[in-house]
Protein backbone atom coordinates (compact mmCIF):
# COMPACT_ATOMS: atom_id res chain seq x y z
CA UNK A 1 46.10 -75.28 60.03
CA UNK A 2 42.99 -77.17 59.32
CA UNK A 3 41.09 -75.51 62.48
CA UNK A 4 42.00 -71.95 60.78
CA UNK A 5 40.80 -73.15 57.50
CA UNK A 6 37.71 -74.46 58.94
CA UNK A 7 37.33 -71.26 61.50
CA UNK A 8 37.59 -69.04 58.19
CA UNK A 9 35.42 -70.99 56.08
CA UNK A 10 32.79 -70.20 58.79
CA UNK A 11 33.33 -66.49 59.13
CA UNK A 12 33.04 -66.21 55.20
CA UNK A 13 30.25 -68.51 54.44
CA UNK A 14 28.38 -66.43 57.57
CA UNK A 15 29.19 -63.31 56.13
CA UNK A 16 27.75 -65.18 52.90
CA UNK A 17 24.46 -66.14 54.31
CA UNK A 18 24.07 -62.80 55.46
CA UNK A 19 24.58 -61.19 52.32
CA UNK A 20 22.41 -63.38 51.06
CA UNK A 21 19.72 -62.07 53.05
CA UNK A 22 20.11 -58.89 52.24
CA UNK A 23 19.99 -59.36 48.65
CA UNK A 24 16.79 -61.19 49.28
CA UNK A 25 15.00 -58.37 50.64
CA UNK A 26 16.56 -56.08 48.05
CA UNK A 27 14.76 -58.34 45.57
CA UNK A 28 11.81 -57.99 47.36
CA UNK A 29 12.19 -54.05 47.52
CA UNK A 30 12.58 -53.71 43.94
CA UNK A 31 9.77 -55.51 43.44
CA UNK A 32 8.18 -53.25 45.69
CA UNK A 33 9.77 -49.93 44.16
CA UNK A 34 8.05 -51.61 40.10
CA UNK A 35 4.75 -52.25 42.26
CA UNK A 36 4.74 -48.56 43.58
CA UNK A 37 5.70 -46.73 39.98
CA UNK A 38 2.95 -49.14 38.02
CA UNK A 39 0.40 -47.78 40.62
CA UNK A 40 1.41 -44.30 40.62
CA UNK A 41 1.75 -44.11 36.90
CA UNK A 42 -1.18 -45.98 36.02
CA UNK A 43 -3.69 -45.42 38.79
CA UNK A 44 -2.98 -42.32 40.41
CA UNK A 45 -1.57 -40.61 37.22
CA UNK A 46 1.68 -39.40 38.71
CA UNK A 47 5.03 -41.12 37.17
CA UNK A 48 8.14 -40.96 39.25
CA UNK A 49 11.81 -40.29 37.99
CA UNK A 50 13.50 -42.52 40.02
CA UNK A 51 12.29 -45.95 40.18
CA UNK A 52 13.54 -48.04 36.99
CA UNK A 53 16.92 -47.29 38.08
CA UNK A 54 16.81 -47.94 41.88
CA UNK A 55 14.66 -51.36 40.88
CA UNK A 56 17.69 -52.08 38.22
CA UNK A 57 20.42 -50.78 40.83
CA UNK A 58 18.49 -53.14 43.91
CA UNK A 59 18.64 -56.45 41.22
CA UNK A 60 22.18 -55.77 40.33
CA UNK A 61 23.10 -55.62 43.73
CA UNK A 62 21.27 -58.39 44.29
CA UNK A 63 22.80 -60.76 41.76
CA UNK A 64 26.57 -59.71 42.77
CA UNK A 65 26.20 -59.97 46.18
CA UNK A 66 24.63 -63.10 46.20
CA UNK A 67 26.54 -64.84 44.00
CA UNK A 68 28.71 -66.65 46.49
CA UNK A 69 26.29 -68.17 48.76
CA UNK A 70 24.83 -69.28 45.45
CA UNK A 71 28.38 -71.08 45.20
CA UNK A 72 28.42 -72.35 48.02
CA UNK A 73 24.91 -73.68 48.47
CA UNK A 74 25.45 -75.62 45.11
CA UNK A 75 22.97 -73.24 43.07
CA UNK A 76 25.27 -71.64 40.61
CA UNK A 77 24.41 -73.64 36.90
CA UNK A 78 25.99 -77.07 36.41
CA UNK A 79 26.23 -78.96 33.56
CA UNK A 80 27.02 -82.70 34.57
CA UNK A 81 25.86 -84.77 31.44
CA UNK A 82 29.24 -86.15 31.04
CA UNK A 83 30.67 -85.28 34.25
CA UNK A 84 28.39 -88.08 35.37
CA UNK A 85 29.77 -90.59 32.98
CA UNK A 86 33.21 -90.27 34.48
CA UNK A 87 35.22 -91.47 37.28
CA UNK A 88 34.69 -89.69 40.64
CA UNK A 89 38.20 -89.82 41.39
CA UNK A 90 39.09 -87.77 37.83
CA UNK A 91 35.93 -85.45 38.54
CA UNK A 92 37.54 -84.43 41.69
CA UNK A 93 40.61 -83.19 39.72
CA UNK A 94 38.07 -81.49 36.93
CA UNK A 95 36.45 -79.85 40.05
CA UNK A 96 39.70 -78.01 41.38
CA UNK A 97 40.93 -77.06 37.61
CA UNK A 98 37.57 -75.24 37.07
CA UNK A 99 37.22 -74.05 40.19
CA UNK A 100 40.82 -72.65 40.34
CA UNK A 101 40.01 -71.30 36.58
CA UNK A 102 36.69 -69.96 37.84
CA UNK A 103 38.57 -68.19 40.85
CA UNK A 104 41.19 -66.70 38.60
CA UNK A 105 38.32 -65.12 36.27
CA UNK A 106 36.56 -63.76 39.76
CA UNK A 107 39.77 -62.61 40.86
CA UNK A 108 40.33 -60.29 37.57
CA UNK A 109 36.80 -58.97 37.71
CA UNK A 110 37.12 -57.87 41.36
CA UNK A 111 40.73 -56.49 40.98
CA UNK A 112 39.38 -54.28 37.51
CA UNK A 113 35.69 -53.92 39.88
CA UNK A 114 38.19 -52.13 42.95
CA UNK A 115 39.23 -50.13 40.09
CA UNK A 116 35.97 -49.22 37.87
CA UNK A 117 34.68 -48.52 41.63
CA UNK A 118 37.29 -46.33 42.88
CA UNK A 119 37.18 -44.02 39.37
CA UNK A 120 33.42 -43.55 40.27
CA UNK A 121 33.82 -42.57 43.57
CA UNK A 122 36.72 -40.21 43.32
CA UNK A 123 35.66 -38.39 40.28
CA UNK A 124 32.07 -38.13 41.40
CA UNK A 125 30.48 -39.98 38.96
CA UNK A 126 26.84 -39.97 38.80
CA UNK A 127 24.01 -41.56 36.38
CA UNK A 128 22.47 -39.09 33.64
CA UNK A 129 19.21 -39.20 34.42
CA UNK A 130 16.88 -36.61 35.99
CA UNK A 131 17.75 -38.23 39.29
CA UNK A 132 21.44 -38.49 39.18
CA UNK A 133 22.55 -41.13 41.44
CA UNK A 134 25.81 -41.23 42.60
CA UNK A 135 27.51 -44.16 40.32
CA UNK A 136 29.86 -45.42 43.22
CA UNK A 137 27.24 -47.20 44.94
CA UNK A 138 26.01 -49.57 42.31
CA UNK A 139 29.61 -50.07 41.00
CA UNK A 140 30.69 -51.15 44.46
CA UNK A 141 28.53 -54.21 44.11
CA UNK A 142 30.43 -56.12 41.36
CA UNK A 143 33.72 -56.08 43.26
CA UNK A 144 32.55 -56.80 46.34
CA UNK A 145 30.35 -59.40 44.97
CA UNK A 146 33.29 -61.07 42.90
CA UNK A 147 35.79 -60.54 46.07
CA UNK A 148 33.31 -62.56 47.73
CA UNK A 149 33.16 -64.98 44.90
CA UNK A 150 36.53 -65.27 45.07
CA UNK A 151 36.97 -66.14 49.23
CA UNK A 152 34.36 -68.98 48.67
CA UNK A 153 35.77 -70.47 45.42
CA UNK A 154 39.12 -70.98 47.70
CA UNK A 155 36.53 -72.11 50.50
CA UNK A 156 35.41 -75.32 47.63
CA UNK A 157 39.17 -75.59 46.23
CA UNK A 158 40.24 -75.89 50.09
CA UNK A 159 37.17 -78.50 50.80
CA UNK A 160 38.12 -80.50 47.81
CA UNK A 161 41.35 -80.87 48.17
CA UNK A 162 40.95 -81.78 52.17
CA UNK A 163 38.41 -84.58 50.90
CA UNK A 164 40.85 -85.96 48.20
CA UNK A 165 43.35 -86.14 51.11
CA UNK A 166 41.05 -87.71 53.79
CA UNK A 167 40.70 -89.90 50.75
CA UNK A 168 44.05 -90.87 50.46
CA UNK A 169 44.78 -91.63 54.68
């Protein structure tokens, strides 16, 4: 059982890192995308319709998708003023009751996400702007994002609670 966990762990957190990647270089394209309107608009004297959203739609995407590497590499916010003041042995219980509240929380976003997502996509949905983008692809990112939030919280609960039993033996 502990070689599946570990085998699974792997396959997510891979998947993970190369999300991660890909949200890096849409960073770096919307960065690109602002770069290319402020010339256009301010040097060659030709605005564009498209580029505020796709440079909004490219961070979104982005922040969602990258969210559980940022989990799992330790860079999500932490506040440990007090945490650091206690026992280790009582932080590792804090750590799986707000981890397991934090995964329940990612788990209702995703599950409302599928369905915010699936609304866009069947009905057509599209932004209402000049450029009209179809609305399905940007909403696909926060459930996807928070499904993959989700896998790696149970990754950290699963890792915590296998160190508190090594622990124990």
């Amino acid at each position: 059982m502990k070689s599946l966990f570990s085998g699974m762990a792997r396959r997510i957190e891979g998947l993970n890192h190369f999300i991660y990647l890909i949200s890096s270089l849409a960073i770096l394209l919307s960065a690109f995308v602002l770069t290319y309107e402020v010339v256009m608009r301010y040097v060659l004297r030709t605005p564009t319709i498209w580029e505020i959203e796709a440079s909004v739609y490219l961070t979104i995407m982005a922040t969602f998708l990258a969210a559980a590497y940022g989990l799992k590499d330790g860079a999500h916010i932490n506040i440990d003023l007090i945490t650091r003041l206690l026992p280790p042995r009582f932080n590792v219980g804090l750590s799986i009751v707000t981890s397991v509240l934090s995964l329940f929380f990612c788990i209702l976003i995703a599950w409302k996400g599928w369905g915010m997502w699936w609304e866009a996509f069947s009905k057509g949905w599209r932004s209402e702007t000049v450029w009209s983008f179809p609305l399905a692809i940007p909403y696909f990112f926060l459930p996807l994002g928070m499904t993959l939030l989700s896998l790696q919280y149970m990754i950290q609960i699963g890792r915590v609670k296998e160190s508190e039993d090594n622990q124990k033996n």
